[in-house]
N, C-alpha and C. Protein backbone atom coordinates (compact mmCIF):
# COMPACT_ATOMS: atom_id res chain seq x y z
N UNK A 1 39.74 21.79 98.06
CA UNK A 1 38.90 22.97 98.26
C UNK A 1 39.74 24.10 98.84
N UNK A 2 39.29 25.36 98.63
CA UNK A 2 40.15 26.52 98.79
C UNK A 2 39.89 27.01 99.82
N UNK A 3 40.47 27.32 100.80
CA UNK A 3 40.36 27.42 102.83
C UNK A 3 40.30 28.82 102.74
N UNK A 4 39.37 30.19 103.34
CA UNK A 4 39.80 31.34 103.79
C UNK A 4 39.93 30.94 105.44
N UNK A 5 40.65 31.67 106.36
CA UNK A 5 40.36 31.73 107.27
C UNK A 5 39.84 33.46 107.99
N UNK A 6 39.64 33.52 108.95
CA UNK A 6 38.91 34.96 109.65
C UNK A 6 38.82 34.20 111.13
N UNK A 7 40.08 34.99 111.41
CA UNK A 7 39.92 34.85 113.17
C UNK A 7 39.83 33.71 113.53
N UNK A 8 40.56 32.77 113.08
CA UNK A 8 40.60 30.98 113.42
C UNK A 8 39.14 30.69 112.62
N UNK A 9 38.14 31.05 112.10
CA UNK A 9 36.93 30.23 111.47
C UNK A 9 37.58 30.14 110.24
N UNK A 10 37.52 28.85 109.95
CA UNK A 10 37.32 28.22 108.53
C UNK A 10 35.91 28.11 107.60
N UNK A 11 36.42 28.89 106.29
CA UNK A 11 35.03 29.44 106.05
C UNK A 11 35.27 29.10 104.32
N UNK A 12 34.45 27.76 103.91
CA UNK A 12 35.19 27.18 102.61
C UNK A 12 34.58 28.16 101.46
N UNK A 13 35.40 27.70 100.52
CA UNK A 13 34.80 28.62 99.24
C UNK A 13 34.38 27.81 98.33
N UNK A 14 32.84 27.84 97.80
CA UNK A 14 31.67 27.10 97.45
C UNK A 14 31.66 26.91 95.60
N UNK A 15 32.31 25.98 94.98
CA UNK A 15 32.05 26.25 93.54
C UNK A 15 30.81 25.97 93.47
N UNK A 16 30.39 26.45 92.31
CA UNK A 16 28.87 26.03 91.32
C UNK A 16 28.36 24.91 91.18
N UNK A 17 27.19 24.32 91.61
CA UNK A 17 27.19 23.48 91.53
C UNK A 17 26.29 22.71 90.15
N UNK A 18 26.16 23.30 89.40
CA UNK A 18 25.80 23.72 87.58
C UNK A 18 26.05 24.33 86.80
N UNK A 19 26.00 23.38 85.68
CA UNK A 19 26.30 24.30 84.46
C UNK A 19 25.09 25.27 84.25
N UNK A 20 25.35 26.28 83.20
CA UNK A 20 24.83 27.07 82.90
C UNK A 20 23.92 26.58 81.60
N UNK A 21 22.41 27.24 81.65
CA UNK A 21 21.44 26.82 81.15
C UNK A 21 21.52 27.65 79.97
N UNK A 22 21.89 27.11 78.66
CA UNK A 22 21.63 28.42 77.51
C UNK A 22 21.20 27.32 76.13
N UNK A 23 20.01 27.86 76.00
CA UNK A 23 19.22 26.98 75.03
C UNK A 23 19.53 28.67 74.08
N UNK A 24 20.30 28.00 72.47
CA UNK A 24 20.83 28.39 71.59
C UNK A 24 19.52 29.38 70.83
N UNK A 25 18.60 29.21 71.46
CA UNK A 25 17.46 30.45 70.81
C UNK A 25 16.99 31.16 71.78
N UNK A 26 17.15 31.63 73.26
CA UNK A 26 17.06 32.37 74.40
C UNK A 26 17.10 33.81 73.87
N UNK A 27 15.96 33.81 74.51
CA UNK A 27 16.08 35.66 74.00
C UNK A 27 16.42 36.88 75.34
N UNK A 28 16.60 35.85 76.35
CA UNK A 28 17.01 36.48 77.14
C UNK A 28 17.53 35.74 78.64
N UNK A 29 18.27 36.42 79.43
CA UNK A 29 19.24 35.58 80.21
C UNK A 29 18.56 35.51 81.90
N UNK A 30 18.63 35.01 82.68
CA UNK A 30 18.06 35.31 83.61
C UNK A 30 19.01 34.88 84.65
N UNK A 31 19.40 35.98 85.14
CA UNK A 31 20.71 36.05 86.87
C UNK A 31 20.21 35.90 87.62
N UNK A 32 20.53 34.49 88.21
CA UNK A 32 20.21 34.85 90.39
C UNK A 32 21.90 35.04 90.61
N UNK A 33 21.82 34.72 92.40
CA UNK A 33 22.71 35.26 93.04
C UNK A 33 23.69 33.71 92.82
N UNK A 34 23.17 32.84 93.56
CA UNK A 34 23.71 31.29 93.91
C UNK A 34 22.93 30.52 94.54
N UNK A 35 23.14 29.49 93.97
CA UNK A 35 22.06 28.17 94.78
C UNK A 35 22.32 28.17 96.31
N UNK A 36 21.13 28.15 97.22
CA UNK A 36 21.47 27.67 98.24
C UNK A 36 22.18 26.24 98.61
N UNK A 37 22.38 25.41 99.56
CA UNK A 37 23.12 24.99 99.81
C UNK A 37 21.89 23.10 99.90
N UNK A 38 22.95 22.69 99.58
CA UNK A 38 21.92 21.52 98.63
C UNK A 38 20.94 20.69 99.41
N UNK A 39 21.28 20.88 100.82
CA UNK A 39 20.02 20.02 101.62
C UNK A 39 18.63 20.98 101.52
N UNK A 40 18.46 22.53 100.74
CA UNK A 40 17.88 22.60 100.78
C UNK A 40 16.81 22.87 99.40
N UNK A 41 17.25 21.67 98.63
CA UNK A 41 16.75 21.52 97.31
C UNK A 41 15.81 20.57 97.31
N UNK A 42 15.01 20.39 96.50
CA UNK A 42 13.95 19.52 96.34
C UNK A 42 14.39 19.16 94.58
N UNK A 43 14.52 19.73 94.22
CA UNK A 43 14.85 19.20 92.76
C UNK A 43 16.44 19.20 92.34
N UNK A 44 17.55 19.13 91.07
CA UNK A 44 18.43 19.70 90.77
C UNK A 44 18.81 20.45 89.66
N UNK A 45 18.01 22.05 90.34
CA UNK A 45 17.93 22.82 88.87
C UNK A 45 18.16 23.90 89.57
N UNK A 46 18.52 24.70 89.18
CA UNK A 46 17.88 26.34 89.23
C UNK A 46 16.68 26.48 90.34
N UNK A 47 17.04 27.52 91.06
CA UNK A 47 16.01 27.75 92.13
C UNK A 47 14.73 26.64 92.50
N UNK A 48 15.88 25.72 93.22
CA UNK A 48 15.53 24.56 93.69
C UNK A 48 14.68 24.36 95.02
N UNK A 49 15.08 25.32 95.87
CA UNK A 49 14.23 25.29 96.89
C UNK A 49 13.03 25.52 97.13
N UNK A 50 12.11 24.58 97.48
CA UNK A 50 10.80 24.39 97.24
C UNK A 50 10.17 25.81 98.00
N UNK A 51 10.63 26.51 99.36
CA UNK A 51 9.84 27.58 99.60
C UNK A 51 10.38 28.77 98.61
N UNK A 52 11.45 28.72 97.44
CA UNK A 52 11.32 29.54 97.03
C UNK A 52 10.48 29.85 95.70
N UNK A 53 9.66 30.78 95.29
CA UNK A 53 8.71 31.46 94.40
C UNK A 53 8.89 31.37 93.05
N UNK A 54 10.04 31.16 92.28
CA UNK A 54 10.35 31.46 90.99
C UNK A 54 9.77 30.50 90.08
N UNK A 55 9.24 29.33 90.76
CA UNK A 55 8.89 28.19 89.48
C UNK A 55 7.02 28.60 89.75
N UNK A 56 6.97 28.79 90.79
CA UNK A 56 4.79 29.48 91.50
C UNK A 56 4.73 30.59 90.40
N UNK A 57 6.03 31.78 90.23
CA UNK A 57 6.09 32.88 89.44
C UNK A 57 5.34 32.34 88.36
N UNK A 58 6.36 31.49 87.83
CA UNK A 58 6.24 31.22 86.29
C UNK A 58 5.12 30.69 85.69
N UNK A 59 4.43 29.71 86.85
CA UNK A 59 3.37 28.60 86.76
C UNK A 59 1.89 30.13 86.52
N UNK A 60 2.09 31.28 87.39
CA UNK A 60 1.53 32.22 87.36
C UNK A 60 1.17 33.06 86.43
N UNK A 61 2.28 33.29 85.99
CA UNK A 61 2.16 34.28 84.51
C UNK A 61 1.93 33.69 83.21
N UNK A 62 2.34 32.17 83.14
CA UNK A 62 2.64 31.36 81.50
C UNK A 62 1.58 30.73 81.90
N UNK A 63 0.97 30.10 83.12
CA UNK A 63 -0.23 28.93 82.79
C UNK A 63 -1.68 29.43 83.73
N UNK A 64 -1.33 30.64 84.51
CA UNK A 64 -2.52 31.28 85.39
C UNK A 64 -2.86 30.02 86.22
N UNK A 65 -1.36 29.41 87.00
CA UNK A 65 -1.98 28.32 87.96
C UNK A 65 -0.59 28.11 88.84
N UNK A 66 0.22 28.62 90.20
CA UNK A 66 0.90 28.67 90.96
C UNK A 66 1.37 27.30 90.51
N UNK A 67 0.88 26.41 90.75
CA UNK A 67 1.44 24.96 90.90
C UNK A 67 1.48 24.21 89.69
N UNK A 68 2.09 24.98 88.68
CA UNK A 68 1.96 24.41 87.29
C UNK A 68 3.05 23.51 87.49
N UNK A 69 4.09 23.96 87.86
CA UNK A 69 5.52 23.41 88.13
C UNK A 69 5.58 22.17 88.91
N UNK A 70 4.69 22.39 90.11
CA UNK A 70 4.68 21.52 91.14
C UNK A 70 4.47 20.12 90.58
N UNK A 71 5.06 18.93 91.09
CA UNK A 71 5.19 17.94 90.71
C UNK A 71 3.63 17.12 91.33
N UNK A 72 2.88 16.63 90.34
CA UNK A 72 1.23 15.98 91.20
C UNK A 72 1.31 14.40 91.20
N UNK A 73 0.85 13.84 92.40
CA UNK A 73 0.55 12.55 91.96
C UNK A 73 -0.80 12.20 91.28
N UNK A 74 -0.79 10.77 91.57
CA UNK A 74 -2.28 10.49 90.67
C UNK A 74 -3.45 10.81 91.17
N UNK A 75 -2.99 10.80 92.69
CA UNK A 75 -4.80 11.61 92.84
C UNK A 75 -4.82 12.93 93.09
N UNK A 76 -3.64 13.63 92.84
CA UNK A 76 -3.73 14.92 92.30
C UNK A 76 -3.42 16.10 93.51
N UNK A 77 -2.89 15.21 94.54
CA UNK A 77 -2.21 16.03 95.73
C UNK A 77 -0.83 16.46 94.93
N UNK A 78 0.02 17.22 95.46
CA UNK A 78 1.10 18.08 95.21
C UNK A 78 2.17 17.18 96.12
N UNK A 79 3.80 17.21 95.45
CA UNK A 79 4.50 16.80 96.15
C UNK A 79 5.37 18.13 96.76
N UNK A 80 6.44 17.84 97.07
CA UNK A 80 6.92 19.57 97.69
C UNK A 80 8.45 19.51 96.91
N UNK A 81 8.34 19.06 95.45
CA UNK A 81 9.25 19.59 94.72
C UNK A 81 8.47 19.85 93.39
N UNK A 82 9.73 20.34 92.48
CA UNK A 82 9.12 21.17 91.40
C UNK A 82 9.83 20.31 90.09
N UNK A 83 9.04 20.20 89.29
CA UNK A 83 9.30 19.18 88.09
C UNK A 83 10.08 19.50 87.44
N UNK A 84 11.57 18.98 87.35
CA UNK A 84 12.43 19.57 86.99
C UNK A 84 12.85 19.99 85.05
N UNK A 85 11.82 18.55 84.52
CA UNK A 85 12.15 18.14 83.24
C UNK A 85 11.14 19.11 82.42
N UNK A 86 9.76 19.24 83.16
CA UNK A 86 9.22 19.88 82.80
C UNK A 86 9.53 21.57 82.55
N UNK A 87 10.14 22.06 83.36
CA UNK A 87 10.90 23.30 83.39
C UNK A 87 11.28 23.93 82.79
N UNK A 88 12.76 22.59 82.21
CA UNK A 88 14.07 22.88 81.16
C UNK A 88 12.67 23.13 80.14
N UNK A 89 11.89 22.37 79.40
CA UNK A 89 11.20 21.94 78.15
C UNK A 89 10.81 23.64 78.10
N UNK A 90 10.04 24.09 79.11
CA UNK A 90 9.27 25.42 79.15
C UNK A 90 10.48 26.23 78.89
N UNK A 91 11.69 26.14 79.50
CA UNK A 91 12.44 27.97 79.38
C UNK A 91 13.57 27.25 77.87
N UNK A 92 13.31 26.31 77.18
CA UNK A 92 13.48 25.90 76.11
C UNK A 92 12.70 26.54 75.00
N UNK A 93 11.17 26.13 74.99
CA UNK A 93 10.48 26.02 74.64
C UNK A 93 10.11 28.29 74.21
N UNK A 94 10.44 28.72 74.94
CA UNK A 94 10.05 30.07 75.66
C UNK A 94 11.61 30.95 75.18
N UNK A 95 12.73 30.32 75.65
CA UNK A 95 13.63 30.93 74.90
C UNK A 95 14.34 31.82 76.31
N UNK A 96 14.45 30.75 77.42
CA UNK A 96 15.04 31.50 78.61
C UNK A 96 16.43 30.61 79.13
N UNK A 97 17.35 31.50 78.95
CA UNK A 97 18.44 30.92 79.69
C UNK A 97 18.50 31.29 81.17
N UNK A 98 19.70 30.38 81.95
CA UNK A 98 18.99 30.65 83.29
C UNK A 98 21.01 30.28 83.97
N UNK A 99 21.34 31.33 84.44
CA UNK A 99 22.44 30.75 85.23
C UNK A 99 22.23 31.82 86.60
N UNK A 100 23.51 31.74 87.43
CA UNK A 100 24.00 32.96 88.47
C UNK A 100 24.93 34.07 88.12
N UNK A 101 24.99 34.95 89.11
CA UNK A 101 25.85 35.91 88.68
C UNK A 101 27.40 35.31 89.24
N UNK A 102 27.43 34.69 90.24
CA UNK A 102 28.72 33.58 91.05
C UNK A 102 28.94 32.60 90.75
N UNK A 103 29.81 32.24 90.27
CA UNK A 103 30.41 30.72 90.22
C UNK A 103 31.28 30.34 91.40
N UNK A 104 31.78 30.90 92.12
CA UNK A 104 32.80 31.12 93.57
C UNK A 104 31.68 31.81 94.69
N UNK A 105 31.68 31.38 95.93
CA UNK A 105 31.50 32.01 96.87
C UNK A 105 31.75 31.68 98.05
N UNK A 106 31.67 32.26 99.18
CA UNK A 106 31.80 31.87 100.43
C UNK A 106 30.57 32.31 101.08
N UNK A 107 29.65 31.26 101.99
CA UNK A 107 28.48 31.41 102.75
C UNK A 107 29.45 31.60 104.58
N UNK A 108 29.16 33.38 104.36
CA UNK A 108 29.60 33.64 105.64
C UNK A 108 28.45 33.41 107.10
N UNK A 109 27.51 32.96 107.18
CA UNK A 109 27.01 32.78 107.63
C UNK A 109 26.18 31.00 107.25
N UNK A 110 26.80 30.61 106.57
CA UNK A 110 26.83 29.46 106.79
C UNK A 110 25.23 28.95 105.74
N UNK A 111 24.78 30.06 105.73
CA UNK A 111 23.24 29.80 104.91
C UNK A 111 23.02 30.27 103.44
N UNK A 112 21.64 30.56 102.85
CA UNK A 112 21.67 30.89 101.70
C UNK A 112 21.04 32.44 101.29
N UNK A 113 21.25 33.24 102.05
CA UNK A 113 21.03 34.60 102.06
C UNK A 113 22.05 35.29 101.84
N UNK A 114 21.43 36.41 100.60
CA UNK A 114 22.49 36.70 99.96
C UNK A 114 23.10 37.60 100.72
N UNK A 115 22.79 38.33 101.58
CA UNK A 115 23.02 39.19 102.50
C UNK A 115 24.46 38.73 102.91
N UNK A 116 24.74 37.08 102.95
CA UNK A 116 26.19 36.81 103.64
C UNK A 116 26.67 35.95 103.07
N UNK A 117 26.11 36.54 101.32
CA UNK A 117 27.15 35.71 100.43
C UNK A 117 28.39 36.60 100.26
N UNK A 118 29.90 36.22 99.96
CA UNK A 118 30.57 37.00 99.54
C UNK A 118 31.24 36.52 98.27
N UNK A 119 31.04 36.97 96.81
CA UNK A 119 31.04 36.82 95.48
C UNK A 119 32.93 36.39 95.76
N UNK A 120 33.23 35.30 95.41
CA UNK A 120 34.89 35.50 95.37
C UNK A 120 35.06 35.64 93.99
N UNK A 121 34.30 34.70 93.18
CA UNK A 121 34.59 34.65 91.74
C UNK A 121 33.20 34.82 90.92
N UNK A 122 33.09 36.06 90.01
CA UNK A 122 31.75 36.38 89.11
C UNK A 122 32.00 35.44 88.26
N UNK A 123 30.67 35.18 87.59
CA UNK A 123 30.48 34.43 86.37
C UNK A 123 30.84 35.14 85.38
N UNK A 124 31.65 34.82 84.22
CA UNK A 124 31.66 35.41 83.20
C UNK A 124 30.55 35.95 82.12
N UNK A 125 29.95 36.69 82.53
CA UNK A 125 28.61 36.98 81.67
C UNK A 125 28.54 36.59 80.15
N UNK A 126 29.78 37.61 79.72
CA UNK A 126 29.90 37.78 78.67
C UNK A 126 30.01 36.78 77.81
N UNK A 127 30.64 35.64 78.25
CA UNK A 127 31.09 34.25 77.44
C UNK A 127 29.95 34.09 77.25
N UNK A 128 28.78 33.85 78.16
CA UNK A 128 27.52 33.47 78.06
C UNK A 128 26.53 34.32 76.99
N UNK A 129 26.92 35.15 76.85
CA UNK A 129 25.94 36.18 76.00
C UNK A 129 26.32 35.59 74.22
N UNK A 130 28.01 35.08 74.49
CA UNK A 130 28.52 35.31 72.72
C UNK A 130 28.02 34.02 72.64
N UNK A 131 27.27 33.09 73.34
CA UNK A 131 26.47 31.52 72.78
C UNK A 131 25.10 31.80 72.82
N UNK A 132 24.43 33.07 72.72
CA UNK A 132 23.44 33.51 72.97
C UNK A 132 22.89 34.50 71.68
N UNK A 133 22.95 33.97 70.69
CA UNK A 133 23.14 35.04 69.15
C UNK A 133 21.74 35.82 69.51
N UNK A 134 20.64 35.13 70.04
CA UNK A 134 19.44 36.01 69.85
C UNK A 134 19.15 36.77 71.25
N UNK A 135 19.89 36.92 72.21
CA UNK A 135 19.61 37.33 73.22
C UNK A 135 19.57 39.05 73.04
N UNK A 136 18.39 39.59 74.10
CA UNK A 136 18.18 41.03 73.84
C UNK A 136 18.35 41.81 75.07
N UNK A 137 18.10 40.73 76.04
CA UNK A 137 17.52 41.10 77.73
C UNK A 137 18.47 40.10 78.66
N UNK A 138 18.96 40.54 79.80
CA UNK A 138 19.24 40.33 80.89
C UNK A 138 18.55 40.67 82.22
N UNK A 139 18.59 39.72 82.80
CA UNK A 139 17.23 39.69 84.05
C UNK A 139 18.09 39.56 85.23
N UNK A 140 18.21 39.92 86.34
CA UNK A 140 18.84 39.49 87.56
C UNK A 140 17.54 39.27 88.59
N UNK A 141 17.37 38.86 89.22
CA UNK A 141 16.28 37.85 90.41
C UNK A 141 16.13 38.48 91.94
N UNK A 142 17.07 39.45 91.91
CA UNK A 142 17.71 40.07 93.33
C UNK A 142 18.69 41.10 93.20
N UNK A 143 18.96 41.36 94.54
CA UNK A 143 19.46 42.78 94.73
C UNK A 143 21.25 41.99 94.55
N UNK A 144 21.75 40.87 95.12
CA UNK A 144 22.94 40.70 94.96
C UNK A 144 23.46 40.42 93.29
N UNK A 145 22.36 39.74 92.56
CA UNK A 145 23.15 39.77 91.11
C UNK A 145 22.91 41.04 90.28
N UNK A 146 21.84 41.92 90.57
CA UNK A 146 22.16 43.32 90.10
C UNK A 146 23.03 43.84 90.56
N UNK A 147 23.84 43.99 91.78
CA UNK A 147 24.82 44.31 92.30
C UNK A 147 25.81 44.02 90.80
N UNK A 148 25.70 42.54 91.11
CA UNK A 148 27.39 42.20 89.88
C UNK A 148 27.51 42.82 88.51
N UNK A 149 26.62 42.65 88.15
CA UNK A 149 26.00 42.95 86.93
C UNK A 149 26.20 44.54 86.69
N UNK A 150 25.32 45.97 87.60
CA UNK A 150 25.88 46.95 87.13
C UNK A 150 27.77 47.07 87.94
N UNK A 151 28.47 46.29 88.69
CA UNK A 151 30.16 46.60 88.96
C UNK A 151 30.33 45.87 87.77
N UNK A 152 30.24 44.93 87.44
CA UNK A 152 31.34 44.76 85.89
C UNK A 152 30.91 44.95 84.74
N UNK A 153 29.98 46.30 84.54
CA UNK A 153 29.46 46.57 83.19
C UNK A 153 29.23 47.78 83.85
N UNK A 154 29.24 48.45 84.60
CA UNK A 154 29.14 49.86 84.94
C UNK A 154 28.37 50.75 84.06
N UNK A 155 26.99 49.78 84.21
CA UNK A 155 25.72 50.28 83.73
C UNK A 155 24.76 50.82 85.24
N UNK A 156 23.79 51.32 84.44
CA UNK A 156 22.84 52.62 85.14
C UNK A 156 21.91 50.92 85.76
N UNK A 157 21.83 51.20 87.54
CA UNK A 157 20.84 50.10 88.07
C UNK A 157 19.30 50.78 87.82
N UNK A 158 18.49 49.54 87.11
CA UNK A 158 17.34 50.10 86.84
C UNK A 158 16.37 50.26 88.53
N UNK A 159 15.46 50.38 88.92
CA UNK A 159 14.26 50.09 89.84
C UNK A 159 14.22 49.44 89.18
N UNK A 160 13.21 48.22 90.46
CA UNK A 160 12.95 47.16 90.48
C UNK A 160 11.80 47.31 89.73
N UNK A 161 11.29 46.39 88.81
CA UNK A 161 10.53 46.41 87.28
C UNK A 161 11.26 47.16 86.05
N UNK A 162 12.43 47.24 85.76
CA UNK A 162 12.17 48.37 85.07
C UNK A 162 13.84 48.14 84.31
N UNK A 163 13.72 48.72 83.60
CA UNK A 163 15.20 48.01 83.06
C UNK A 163 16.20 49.50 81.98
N UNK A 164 17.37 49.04 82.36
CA UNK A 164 18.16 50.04 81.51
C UNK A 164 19.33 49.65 80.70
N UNK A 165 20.16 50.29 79.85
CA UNK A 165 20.64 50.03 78.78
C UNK A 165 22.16 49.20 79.35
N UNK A 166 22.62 47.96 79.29
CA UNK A 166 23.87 47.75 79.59
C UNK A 166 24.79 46.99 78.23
N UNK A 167 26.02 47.44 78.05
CA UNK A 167 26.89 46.86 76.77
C UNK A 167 27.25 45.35 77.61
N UNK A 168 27.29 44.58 76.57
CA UNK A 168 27.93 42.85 76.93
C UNK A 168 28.39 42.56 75.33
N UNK A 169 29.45 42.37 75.32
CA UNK A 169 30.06 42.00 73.60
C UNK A 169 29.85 42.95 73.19
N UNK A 170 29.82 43.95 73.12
CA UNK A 170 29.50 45.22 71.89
C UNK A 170 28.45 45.26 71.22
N UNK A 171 27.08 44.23 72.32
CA UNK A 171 25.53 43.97 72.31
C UNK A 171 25.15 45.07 72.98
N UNK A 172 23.93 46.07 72.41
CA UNK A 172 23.19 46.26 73.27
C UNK A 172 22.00 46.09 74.56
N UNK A 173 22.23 45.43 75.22
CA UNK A 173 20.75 44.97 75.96
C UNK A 173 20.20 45.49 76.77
N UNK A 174 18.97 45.42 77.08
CA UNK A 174 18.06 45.88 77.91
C UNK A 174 18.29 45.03 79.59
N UNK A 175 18.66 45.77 80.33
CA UNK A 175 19.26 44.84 81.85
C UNK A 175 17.86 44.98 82.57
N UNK A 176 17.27 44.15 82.96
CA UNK A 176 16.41 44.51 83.92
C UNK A 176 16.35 43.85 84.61
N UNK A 177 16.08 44.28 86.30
CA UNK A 177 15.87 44.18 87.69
C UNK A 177 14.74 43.71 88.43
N UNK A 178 14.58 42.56 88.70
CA UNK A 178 13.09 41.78 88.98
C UNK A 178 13.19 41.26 90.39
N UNK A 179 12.13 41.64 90.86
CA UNK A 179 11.88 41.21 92.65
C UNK A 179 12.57 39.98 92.77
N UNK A 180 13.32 39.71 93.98
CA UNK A 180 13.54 38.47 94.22
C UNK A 180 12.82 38.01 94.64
N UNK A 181 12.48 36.01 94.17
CA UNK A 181 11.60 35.27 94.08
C UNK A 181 11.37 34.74 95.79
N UNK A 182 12.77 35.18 96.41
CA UNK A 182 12.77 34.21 97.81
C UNK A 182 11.83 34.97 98.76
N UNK A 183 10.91 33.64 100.35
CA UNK A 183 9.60 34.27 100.71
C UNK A 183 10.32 35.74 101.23
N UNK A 184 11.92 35.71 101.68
CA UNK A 184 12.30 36.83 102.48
C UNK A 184 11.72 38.20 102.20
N UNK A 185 11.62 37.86 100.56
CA UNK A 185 11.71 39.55 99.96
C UNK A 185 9.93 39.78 100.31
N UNK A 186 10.07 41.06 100.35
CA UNK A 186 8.19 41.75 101.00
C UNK A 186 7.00 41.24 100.60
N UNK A 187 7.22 41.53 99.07
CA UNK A 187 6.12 41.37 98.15
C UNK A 187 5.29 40.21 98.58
N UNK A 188 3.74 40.23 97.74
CA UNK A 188 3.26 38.95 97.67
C UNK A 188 3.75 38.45 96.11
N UNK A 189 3.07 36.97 96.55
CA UNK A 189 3.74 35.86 95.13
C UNK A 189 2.63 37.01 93.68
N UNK A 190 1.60 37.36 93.83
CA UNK A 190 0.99 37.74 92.77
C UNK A 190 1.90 39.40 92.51
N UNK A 191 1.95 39.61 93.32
CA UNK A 191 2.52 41.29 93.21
C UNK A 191 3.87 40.61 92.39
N UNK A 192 4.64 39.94 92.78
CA UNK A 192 6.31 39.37 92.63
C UNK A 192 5.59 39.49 90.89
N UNK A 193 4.68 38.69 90.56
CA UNK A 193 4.73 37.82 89.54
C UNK A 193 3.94 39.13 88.27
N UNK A 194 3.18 40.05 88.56
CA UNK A 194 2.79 41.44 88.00
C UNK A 194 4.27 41.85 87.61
N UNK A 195 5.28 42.16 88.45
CA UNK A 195 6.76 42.67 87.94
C UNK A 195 7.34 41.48 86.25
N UNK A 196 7.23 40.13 87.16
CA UNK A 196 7.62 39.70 85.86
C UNK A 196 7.20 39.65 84.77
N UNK A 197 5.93 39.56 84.56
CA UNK A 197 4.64 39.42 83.44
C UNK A 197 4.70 40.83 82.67
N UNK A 198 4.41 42.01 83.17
CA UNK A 198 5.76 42.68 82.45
C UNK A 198 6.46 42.72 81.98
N UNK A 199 7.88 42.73 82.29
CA UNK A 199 9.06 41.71 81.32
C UNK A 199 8.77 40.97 80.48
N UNK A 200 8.28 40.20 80.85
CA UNK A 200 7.85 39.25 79.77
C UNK A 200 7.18 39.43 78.76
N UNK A 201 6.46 40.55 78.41
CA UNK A 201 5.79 40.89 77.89
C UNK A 201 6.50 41.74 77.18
N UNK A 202 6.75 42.67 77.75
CA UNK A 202 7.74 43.53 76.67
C UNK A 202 9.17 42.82 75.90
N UNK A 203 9.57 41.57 76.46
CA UNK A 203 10.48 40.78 75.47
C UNK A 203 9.81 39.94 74.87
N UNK A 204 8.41 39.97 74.88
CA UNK A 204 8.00 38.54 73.79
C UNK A 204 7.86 37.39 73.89
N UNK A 205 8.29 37.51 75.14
CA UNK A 205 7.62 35.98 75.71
C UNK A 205 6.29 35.72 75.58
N UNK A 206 5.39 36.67 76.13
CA UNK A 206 3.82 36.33 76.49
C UNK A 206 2.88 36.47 75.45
């Protein structure tokens, strides 16, 4: 593992801990920042952490039921992870790829806020886009992977809902900027999930 130091703290630098999700008919890509840090996963997927919003989002807009995702037993209580198999099938099924904007980072504060992530190494977008023949749209989840996204494409940052023109391969796509799912950010889960349903709507998902 690769050591920075700062003032005698040893402060490691975090590879990825997944591959990248690209189902060969995705019509569009969807950026977070980086997984938090794995004790605080409940599943092993993509926005794994059970207090965070993105799988309640989805369960919200595609099935009009928060806990679509949520994993039930037989008498129909909720467990406090999110069904992982079921997921892949849906952003399969739907035509959503799903990675980060980091494959490298360092958690300067030791947690999963992006606030004290520091990006050492971006994901290569672009590789990802040329296995992506039908892709139209790029989504980022937060303020740190819109960050990456307009510095190495030095495209126009849309407002949050709202999306603007960025080149990837000599593709045109539509980049757009969607509340982050984590409880930190203001919004409520229905307000969060109005931004995405949107999107979604105007790419054809819904």
């Amino acid at each position: 593992m690769s050591i920075f130091y700062v003032m005698n703290n040893v402060i490691p630098i975090v590879q990825h801990p997944l591959q990248p999700f690209l189902p060969h008919n995705a019509r569009i890509l969807m950026l977070g920042s980086f997984p938090p840090k794995h004790e605080k996963w409940c599943m092993e997927w993509f926005y794994p952490n059970w207090i965070n919003d993105m799988w309640r989002i989805m369960g919200y807009v595609f099935y009009h039921n928060k806990n679509h995702f949520v994993v039930k037993n037989i008498d129909g209580s909720v467990e406090k992870r999110f069904d992982r198999i079921s997921i892949m099938d849906f952003c399969r099924e739907k035509g959503i790829a799903i990675f980060d904007t980091a494959c490298k980072v360092r958690r300067l504060k030791d947690n999963a806020s992006d606030k004290f992530l520091e990006v050492v190494e971006k994901t290569d977008i672009a590789a990802m886009i040329e296995q992506l023949p039908y892709c139209t749209a790029v989504v980022t989840t937060g303020q740190k992977a819109t960050d990456v996204v307009v510095d190495s494409y030095k495209c126009n940052e849309p407002s949050t809902g709202s999306w603007s023109e960025v080149l990837i391969c000599q593709r045109k796509l539509r980049f757009w900027r969607m509340p982050s799912t984590s409880r930190a950010y203001y919004l409520s889960l229905d307000k969060k999930a109005g931004f995405y349903e949107k999107m979604f709507e105007y790419e054809g998902l819904l």
